[in-house]
Protein backbone atom coordinates (compact mmCIF):
# COMPACT_ATOMS: atom_id res chain seq x y z
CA UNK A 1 -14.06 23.08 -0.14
CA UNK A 2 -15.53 20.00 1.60
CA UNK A 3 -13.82 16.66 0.72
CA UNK A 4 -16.82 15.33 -0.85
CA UNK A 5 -17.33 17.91 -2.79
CA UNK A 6 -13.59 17.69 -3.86
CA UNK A 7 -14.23 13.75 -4.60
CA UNK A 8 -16.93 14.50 -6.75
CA UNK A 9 -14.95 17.23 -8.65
CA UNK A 10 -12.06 14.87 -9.40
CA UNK A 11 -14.37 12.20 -10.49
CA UNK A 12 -16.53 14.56 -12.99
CA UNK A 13 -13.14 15.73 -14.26
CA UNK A 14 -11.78 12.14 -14.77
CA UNK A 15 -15.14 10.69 -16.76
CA UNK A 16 -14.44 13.99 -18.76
CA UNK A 17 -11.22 12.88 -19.68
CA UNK A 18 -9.61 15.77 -18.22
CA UNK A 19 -6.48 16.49 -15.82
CA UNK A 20 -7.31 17.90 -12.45
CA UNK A 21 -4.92 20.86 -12.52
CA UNK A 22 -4.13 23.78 -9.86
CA UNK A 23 -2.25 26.65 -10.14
CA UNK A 24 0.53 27.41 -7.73
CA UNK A 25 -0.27 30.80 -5.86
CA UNK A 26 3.12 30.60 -3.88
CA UNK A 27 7.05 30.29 -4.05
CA UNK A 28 6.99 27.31 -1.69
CA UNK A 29 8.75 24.87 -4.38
CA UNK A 30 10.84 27.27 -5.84
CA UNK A 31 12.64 26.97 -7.92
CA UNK A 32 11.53 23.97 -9.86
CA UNK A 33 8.08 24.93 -9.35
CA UNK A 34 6.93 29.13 -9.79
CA UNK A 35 4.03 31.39 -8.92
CA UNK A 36 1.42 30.72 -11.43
CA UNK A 37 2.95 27.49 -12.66
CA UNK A 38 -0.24 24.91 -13.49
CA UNK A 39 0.18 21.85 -11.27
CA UNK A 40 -1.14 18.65 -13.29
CA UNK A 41 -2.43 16.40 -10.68
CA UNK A 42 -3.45 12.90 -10.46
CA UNK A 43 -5.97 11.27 -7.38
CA UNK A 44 -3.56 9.87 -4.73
CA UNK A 45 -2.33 6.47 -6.13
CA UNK A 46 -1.85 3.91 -3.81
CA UNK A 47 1.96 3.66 -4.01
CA UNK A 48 3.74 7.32 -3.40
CA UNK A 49 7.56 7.64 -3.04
CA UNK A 50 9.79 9.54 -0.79
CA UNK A 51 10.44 12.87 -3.09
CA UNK A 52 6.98 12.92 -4.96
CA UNK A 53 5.43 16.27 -4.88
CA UNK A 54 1.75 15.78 -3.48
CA UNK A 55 -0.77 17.71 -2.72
CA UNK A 56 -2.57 17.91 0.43
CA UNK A 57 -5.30 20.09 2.04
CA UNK A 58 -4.50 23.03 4.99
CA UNK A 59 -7.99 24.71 6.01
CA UNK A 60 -9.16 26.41 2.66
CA UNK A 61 -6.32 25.55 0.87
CA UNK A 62 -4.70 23.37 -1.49
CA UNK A 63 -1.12 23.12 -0.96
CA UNK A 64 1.93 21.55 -3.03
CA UNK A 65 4.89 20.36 -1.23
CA UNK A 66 7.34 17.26 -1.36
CA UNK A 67 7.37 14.22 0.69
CA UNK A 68 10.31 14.01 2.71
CA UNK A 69 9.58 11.47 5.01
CA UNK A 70 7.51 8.28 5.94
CA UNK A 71 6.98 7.95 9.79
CA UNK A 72 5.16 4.79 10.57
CA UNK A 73 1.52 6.37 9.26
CA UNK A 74 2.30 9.53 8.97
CA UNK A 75 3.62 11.40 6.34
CA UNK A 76 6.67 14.87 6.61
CA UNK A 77 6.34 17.42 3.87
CA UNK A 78 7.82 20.25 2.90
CA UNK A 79 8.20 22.72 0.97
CA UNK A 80 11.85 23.26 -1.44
CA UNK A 81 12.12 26.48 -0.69
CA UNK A 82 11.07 26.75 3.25
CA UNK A 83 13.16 26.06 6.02
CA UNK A 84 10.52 23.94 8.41
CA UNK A 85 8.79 20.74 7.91
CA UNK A 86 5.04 20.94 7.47
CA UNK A 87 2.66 19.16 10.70
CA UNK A 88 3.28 14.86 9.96
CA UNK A 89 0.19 14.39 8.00
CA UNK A 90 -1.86 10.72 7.83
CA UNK A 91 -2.15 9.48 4.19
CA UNK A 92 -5.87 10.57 4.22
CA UNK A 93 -5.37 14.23 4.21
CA UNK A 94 -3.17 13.31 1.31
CA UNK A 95 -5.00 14.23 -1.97
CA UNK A 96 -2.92 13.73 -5.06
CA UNK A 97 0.42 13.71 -6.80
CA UNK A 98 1.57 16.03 -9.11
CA UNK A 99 2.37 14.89 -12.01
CA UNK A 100 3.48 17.67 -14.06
CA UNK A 101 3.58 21.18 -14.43
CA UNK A 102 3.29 23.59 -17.33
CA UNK A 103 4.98 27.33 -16.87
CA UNK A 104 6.24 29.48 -18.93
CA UNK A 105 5.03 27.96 -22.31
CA UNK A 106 6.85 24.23 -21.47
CA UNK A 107 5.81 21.20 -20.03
CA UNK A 108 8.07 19.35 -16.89
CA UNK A 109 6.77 15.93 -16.10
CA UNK A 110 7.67 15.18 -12.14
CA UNK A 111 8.25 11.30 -12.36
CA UNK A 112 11.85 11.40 -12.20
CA UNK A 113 12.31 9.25 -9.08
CA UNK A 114 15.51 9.37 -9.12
CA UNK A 115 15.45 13.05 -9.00
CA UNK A 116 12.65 13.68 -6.76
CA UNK A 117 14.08 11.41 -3.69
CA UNK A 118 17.38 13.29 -4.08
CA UNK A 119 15.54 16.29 -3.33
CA UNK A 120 13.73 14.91 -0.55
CA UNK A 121 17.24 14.11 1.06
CA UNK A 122 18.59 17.22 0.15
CA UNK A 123 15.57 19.44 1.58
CA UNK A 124 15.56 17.17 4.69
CA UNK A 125 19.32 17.80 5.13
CA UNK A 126 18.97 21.27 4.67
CA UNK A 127 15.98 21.55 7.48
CA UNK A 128 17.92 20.31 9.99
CA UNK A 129 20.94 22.02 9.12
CA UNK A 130 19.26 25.07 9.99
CA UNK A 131 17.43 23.81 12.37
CA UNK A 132 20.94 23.36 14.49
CA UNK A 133 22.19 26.78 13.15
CA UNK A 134 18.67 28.78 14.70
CA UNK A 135 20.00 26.82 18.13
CA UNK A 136 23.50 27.29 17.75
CA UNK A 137 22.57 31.48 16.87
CA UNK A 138 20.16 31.83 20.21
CA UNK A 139 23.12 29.97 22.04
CA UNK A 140 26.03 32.22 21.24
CA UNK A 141 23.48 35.01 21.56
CA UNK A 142 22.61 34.13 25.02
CA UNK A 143 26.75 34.55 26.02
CA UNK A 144 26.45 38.24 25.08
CA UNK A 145 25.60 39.90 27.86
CA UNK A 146 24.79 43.93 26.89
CA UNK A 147 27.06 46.42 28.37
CA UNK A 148 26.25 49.41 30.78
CA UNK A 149 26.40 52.83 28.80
């Protein structure tokens, strides 16, 4: 969807007093967020926090994943439950934050900031930790040479 046409579907949903919402099609933020979980999102507000969950567009797609980091302009996301940080973003790709989610017949609101850049360090921590072991692994795998049969 083009971003103006995006704009003009967050404004006509915000005069109607409604919540822009968007359903989550994959396990990316699992566990705290699930397939089919309904993302309530608000327009990017001008202060964001290491740890929010934003959203951000990738080609056709809307995707939900947590801000890790803050690199001079550019913005590191990633997903909770992947291994690799998504491409460093500029805040204008950025499109909202989620605010909430409903799943499952309950509603979880996301403003915990506490919480949220806890899990920014942790998922960081956790990329680079396997980041080293996937070097570490080729490394040691290099030193086996295969035998002759």
């Amino acid at each position: 969807m083009p971003e103006p046409v995006l704009e003009a579907i967050w404004t006509l949903w915000s005069r109607m007093g409604r919540q822009p919402r968007m359903r989550m099609v994959t396990g990316s933020m699992q566990p705290l967020i699930q397939v089919g979980d309904q993302l309530l999102i608000e327009p990017l507000p001008k202060n964001i926090h290491l740890g929010d969950v934003v959203i951000y567009r990738h080609r056709d797609q809307l995707i939900a994943h947590r801000l890790v980091s803050i690199e001079g302009e550019r913005f590191i996301l990633k997903g909770d439950n992947v291994h690799h940080f998504d491409p460093p973003l500029p805040r204008e790709k950025i499109i909202g934050r989620v605010l909430g989610l409903e799943g499952g017949g309950d509603y979880t609101a996301l403003r915990w900031r506490i919480f949220n850049t806890l899990m920014a360090l942790f998922s960081k921590s956790i990329s680079r930790s396997y980041r080293l072991y996937c070097k570490v692994r080729l490394a040691l795998l290099s030193l086996i040479k295969p035998e002759k049969v």
